[in-house]
PDB file of N, CA and C in Angstrom:
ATOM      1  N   UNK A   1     -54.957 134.936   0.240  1.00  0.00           N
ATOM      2  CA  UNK A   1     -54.310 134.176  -0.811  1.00  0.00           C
ATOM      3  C   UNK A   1     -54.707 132.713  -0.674  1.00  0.00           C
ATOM      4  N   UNK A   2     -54.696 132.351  -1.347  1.00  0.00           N
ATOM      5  CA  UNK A   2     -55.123 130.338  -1.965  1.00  0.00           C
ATOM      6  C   UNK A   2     -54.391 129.384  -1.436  1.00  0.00           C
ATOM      7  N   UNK A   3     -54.416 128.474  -1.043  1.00  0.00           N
ATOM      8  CA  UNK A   3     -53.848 127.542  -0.537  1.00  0.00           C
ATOM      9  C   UNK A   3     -53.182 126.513  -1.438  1.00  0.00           C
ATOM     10  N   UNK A   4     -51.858 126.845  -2.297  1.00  0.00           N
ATOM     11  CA  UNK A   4     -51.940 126.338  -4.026  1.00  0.00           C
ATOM     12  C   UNK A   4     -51.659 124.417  -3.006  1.00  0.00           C
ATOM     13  N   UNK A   5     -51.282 124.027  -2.101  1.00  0.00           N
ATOM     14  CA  UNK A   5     -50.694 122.479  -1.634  1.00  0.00           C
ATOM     15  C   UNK A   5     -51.961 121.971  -1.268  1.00  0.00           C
ATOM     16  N   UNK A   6     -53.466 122.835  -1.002  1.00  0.00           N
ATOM     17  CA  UNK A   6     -54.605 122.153  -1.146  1.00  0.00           C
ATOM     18  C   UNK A   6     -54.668 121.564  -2.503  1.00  0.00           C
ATOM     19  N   UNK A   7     -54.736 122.347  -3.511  1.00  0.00           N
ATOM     20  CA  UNK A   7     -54.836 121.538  -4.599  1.00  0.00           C
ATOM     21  C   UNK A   7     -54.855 120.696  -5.005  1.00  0.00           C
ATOM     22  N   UNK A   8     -55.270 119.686  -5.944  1.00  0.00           N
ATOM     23  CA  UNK A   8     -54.855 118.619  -6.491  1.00  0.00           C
ATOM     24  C   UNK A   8     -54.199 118.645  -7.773  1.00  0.00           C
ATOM     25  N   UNK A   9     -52.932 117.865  -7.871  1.00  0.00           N
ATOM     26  CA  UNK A   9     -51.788 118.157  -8.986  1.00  0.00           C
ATOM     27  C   UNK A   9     -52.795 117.511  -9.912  1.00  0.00           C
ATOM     28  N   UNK A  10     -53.801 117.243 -10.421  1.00  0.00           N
ATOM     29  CA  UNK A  10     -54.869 117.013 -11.559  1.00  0.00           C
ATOM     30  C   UNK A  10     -55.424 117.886 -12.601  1.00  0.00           C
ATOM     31  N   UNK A  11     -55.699 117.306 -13.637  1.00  0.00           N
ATOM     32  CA  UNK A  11     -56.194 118.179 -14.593  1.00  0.00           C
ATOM     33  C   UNK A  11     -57.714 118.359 -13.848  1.00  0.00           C
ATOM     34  N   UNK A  12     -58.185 119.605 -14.443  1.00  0.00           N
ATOM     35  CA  UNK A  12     -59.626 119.992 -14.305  1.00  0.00           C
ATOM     36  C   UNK A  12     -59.802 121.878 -14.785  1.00  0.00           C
ATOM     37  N   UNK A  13     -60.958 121.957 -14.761  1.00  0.00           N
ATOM     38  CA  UNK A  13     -61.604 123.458 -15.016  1.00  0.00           C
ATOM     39  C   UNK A  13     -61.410 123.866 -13.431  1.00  0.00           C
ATOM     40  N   UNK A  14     -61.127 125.298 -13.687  1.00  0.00           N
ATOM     41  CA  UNK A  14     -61.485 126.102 -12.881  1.00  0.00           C
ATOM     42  C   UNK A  14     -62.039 127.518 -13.139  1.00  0.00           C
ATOM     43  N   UNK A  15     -62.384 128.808 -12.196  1.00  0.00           N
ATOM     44  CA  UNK A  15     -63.116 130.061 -12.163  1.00  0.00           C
ATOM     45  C   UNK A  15     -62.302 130.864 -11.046  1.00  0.00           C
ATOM     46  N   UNK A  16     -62.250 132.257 -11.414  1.00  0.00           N
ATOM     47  CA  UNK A  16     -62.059 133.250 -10.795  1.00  0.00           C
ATOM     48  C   UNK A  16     -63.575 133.749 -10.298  1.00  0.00           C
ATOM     49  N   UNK A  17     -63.759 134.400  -9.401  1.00  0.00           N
ATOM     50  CA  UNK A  17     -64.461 135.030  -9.333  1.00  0.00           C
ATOM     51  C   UNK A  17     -64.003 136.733  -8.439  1.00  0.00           C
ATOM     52  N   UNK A  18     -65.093 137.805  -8.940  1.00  0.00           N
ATOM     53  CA  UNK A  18     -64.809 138.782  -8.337  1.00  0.00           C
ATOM     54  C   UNK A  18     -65.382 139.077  -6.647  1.00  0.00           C
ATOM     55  N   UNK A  19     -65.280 140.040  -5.871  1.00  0.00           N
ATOM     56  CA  UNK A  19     -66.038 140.389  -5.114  1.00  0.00           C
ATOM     57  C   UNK A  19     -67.428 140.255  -4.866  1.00  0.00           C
ATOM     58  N   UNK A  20     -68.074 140.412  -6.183  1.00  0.00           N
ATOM     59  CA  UNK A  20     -69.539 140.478  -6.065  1.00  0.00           C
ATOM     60  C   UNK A  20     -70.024 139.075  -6.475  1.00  0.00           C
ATOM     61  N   UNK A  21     -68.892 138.439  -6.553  1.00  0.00           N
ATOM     62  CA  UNK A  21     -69.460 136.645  -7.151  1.00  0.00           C
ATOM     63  C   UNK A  21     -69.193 136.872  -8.304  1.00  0.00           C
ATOM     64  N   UNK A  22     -69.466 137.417  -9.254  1.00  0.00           N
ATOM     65  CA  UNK A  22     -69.571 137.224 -10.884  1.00  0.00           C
ATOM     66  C   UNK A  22     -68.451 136.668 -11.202  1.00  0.00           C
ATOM     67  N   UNK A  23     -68.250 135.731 -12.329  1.00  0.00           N
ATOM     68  CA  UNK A  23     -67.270 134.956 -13.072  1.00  0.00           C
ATOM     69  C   UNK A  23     -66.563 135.922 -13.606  1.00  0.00           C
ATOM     70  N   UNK A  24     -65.732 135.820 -13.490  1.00  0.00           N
ATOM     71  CA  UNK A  24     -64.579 136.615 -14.338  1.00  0.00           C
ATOM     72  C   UNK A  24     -63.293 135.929 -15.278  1.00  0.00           C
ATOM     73  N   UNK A  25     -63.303 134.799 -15.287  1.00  0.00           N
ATOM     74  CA  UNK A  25     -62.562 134.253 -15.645  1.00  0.00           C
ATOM     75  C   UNK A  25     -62.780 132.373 -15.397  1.00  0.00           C
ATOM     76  N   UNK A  26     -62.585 132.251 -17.038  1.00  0.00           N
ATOM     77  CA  UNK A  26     -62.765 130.264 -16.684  1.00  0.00           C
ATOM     78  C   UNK A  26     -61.313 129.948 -17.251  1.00  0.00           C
ATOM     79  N   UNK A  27     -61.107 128.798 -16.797  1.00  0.00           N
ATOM     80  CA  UNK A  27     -59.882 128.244 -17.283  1.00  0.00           C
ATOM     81  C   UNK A  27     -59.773 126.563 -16.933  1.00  0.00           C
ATOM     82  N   UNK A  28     -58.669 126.087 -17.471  1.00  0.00           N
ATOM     83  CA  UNK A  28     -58.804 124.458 -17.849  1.00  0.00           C
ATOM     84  C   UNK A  28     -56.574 124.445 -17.798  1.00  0.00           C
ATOM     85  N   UNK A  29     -56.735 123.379 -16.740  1.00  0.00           N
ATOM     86  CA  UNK A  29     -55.249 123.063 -16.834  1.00  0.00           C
ATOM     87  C   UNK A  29     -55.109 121.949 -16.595  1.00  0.00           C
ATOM     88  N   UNK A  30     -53.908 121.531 -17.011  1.00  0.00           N
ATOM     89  CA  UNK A  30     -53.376 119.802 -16.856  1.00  0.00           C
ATOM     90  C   UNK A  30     -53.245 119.593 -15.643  1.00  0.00           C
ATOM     91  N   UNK A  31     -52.616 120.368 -14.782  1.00  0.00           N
ATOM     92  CA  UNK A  31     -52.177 120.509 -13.483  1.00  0.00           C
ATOM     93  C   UNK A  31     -52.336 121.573 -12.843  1.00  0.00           C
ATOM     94  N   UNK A  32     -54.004 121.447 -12.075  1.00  0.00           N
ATOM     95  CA  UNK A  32     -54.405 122.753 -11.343  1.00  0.00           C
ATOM     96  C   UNK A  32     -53.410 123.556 -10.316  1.00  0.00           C
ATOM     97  N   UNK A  33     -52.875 122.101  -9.230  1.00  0.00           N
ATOM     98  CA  UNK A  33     -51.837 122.759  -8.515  1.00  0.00           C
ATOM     99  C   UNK A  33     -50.591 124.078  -9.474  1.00  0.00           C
ATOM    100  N   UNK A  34     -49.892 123.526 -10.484  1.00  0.00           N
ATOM    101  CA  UNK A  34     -48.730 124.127 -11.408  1.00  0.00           C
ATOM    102  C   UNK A  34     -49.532 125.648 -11.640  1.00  0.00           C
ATOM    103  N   UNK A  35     -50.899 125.120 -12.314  1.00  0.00           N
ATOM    104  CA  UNK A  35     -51.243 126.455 -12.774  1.00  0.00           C
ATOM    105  C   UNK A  35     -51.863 128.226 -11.467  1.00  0.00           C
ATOM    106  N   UNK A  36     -52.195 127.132 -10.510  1.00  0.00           N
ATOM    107  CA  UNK A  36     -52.528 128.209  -9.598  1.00  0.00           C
ATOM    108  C   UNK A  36     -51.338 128.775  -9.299  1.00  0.00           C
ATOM    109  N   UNK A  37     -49.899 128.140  -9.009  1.00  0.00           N
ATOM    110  CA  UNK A  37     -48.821 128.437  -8.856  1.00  0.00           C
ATOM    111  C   UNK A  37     -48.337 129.489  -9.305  1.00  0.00           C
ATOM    112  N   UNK A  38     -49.146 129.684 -10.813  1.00  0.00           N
ATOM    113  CA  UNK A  38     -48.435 130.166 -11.791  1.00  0.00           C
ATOM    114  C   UNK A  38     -48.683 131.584 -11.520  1.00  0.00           C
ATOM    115  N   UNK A  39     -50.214 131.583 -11.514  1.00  0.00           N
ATOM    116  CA  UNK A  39     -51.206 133.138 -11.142  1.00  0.00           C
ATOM    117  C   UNK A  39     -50.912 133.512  -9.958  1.00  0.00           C
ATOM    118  N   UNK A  40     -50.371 132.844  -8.531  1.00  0.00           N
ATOM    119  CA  UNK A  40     -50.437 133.560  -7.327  1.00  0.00           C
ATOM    120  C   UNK A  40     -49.129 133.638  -6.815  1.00  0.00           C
ATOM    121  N   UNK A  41     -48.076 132.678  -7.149  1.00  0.00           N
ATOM    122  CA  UNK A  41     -46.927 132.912  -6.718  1.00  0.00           C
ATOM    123  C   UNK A  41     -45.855 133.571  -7.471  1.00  0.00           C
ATOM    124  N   UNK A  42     -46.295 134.059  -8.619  1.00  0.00           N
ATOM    125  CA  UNK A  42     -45.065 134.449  -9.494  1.00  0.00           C
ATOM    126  C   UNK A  42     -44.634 135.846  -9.379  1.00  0.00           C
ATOM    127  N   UNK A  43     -43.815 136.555  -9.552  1.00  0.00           N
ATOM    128  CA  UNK A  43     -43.389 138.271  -8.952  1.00  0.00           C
ATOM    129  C   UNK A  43     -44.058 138.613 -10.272  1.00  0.00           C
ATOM    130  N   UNK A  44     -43.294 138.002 -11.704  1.00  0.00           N
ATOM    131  CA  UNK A  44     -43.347 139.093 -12.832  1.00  0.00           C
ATOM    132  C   UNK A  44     -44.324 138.234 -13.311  1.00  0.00           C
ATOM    133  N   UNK A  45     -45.572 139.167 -13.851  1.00  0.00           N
ATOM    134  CA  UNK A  45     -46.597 138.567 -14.422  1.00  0.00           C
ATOM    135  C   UNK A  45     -47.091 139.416 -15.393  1.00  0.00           C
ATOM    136  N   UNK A  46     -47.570 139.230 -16.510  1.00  0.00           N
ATOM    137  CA  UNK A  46     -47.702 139.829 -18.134  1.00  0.00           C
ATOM    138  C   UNK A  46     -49.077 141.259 -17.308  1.00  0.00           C
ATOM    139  N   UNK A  47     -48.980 142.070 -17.737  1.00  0.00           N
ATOM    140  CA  UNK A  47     -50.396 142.823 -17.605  1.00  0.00           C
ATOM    141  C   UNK A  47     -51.928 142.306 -17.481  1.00  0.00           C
ATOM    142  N   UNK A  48     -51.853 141.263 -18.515  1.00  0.00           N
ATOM    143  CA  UNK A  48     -53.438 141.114 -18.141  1.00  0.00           C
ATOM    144  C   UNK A  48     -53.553 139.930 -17.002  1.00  0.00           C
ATOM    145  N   UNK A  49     -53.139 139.074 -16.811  1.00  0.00           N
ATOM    146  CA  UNK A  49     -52.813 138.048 -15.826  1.00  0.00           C
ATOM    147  C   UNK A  49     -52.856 139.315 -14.177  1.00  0.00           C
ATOM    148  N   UNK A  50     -51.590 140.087 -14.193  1.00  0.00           N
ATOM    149  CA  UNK A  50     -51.429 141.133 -12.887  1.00  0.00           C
ATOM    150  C   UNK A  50     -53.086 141.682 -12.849  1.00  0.00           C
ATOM    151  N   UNK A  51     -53.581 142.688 -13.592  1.00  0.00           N
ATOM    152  CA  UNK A  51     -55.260 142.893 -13.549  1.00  0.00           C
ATOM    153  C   UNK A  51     -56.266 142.019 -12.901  1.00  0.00           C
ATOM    154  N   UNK A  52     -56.036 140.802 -13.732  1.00  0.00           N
ATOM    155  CA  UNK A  52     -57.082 140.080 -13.168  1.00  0.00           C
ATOM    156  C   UNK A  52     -56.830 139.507 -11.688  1.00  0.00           C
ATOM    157  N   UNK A  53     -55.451 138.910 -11.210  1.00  0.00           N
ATOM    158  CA  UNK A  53     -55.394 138.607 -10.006  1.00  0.00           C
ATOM    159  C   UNK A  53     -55.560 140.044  -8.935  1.00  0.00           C
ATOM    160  N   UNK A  54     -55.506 141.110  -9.161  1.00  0.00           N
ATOM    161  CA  UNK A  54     -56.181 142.061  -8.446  1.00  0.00           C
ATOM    162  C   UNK A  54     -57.648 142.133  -8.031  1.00  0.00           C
ATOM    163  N   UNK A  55     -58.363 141.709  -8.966  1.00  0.00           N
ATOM    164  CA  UNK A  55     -60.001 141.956  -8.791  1.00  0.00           C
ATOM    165  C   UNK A  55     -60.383 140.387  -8.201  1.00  0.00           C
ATOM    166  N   UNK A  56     -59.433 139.503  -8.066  1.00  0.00           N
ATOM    167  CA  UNK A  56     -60.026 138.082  -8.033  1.00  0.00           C
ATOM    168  C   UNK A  56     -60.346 138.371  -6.354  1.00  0.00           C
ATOM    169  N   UNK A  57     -61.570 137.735  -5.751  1.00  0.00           N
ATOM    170  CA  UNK A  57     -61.800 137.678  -3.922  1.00  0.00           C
ATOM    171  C   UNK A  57     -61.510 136.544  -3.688  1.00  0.00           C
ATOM    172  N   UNK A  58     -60.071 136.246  -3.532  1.00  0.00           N
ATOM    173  CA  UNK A  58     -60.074 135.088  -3.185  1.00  0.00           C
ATOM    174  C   UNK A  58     -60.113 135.220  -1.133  1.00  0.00           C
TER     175      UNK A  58
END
């Protein structure tokens, strides 16, 4: 799992990637820290959000 207090509470792009490297996902937030928060610490998460943090190598 990710280290979301490395973060920086800053806007910027970020990427998922899978196992094999390939991109799987781009994204753009105001507040990278809030948003990683959002994807790795939360219990209830919508279906496609739960999917993708399964395949992510982090």
């Amino acid at each position: 799992m990710i280290d979301v207090t490395a973060l920086p509470p800053n806007p910027g792009c970020y990427l998922f990637r899978n196992a094999e490297g390939h991109i799987i996902y781009i994204g753009k937030a105001k507040n990278l820290r809030k948003r990683a928060k959002s994807y790795f610490q939360k219990k209830e998460q919508d279906p496609k959000t739960g999917s993708l943090i399964t395949v992510i190598d982090s």
